[in-house]
C-alpha atoms as a PDB file:
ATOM      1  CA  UNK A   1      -2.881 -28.745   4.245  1.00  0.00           C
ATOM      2  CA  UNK A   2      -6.814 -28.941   4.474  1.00  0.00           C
ATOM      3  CA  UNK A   3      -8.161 -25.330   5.251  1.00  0.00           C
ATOM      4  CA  UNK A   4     -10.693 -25.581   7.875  1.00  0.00           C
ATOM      5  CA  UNK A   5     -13.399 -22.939   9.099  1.00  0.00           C
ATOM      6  CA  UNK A   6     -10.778 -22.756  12.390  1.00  0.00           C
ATOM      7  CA  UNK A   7      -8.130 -21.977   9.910  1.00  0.00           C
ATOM      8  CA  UNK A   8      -9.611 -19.377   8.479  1.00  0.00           C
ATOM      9  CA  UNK A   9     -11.074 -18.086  11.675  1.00  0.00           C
ATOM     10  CA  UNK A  10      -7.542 -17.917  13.058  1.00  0.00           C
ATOM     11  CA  UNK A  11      -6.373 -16.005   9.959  1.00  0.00           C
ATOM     12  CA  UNK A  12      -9.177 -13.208   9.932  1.00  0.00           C
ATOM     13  CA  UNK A  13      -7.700 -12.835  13.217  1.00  0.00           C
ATOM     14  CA  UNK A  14      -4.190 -12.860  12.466  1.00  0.00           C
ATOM     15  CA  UNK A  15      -4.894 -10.451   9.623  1.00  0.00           C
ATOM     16  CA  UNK A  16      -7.371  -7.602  11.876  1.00  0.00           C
ATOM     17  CA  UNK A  17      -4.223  -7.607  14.255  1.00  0.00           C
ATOM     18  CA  UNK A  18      -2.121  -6.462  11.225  1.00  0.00           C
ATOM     19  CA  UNK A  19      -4.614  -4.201  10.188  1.00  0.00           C
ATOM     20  CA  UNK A  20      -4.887  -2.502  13.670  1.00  0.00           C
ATOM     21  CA  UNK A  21      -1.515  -1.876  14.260  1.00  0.00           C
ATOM     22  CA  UNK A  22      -0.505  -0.525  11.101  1.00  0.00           C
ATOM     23  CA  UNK A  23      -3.619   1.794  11.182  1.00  0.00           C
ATOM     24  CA  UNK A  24      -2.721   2.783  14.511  1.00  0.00           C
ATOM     25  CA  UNK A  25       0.716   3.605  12.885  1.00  0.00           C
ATOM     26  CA  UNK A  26      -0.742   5.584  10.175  1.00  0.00           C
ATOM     27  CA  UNK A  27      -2.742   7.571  12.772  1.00  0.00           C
ATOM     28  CA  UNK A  28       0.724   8.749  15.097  1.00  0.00           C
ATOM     29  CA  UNK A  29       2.682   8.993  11.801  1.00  0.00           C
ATOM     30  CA  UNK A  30      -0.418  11.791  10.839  1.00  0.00           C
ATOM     31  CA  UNK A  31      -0.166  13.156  15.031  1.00  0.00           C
ATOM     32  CA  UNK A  32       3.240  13.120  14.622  1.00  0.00           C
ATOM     33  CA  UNK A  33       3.734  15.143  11.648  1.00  0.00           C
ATOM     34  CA  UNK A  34       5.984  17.809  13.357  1.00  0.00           C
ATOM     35  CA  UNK A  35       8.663  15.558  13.775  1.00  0.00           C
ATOM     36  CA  UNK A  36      11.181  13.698  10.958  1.00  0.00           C
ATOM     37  CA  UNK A  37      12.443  11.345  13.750  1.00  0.00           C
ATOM     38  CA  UNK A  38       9.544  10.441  15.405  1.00  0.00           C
ATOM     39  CA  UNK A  39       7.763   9.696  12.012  1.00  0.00           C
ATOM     40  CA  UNK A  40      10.762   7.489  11.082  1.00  0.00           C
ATOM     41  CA  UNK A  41      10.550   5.921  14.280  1.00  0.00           C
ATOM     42  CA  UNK A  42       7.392   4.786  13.829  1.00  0.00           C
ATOM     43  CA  UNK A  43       7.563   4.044  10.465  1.00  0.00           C
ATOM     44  CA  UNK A  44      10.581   1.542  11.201  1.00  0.00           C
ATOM     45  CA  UNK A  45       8.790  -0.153  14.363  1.00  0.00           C
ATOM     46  CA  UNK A  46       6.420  -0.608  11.616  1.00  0.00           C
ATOM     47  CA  UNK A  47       8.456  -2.782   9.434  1.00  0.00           C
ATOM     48  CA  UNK A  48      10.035  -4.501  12.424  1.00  0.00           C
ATOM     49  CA  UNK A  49       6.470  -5.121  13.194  1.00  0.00           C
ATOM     50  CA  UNK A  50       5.601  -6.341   9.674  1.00  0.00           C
ATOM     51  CA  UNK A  51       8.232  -8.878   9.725  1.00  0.00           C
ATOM     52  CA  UNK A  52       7.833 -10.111  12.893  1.00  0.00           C
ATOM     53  CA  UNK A  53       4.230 -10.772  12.042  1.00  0.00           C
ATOM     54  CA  UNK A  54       4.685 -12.396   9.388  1.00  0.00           C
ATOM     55  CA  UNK A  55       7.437 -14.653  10.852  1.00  0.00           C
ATOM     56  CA  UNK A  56       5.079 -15.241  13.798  1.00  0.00           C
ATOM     57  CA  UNK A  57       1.740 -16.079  10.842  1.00  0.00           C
ATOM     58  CA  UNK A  58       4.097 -18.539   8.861  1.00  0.00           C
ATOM     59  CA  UNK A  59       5.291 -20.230  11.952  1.00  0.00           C
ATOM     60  CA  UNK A  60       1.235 -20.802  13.047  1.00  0.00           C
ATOM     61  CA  UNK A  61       0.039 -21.939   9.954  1.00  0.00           C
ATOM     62  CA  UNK A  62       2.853 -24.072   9.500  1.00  0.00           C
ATOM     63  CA  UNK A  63       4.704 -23.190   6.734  1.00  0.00           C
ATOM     64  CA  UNK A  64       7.386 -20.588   7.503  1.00  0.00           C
ATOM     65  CA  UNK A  65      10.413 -20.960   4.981  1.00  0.00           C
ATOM     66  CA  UNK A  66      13.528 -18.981   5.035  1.00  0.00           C
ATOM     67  CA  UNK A  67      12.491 -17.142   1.297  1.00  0.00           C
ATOM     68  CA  UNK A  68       9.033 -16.212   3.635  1.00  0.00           C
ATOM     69  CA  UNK A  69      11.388 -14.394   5.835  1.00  0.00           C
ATOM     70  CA  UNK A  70      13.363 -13.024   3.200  1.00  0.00           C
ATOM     71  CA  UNK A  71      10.563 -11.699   1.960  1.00  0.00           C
ATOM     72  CA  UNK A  72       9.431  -9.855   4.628  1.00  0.00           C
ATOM     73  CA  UNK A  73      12.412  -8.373   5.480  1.00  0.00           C
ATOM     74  CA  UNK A  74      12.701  -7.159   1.723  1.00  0.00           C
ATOM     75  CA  UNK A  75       9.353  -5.436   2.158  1.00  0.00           C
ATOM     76  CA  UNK A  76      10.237  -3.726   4.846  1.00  0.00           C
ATOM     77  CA  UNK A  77      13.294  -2.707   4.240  1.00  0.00           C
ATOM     78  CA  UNK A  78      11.903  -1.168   0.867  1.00  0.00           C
ATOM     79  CA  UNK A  79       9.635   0.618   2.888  1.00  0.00           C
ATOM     80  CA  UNK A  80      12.100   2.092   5.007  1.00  0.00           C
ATOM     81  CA  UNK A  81      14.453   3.213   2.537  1.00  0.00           C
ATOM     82  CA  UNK A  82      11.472   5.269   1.092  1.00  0.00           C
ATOM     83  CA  UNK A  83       9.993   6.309   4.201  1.00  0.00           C
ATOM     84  CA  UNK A  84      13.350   7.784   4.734  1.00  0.00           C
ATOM     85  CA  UNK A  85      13.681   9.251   1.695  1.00  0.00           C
ATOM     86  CA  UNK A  86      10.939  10.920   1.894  1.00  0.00           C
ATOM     87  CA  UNK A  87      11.863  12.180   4.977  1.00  0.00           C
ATOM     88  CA  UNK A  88      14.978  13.218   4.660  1.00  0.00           C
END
């Protein structure tokens, strides 16, 4: 696949919307820090987030493969399990 300026336009995009929401997650999980379920909350709409972004980025650019989900859902789950053992 040739990677054109639009291709890489579309992925700075693709990428600032990741970066924004997870921020934004970082900043409730910090206005939040009174509560173990709300933090845990947010930090799994997080990873449900994260992998639907990433299913969502594959399928644009045109190469989404079933180990790219797997992936994903690895990574987040990893980051659940210690988000919740941190938490708990």
């Amino acid at each position: 696949m040739k990677k054109t300026a639009a291709y890489f336009d579309r992925d700075f995009w693709h990428h600032l919307i990741l970066i924004i929401v997870l921020t934004l997650g970082i900043i409730l999980f910090y206005f939040f820090s009174f509560s173990r379920l709300f933090r845990f909350t947010i930090g799994f709409s997080l990873a449900v987030f994260y992998v639907l972004w990433g299913i969502i980025h594959h399928k644009l650019d045109g190469d989404l493969h079933f180990k790219n989900v797997v992936e994903y859902i690895f990574i987040a789950l990893l980051a659940v399990v210690i988000l919740g053992g941190m938490l708990i």
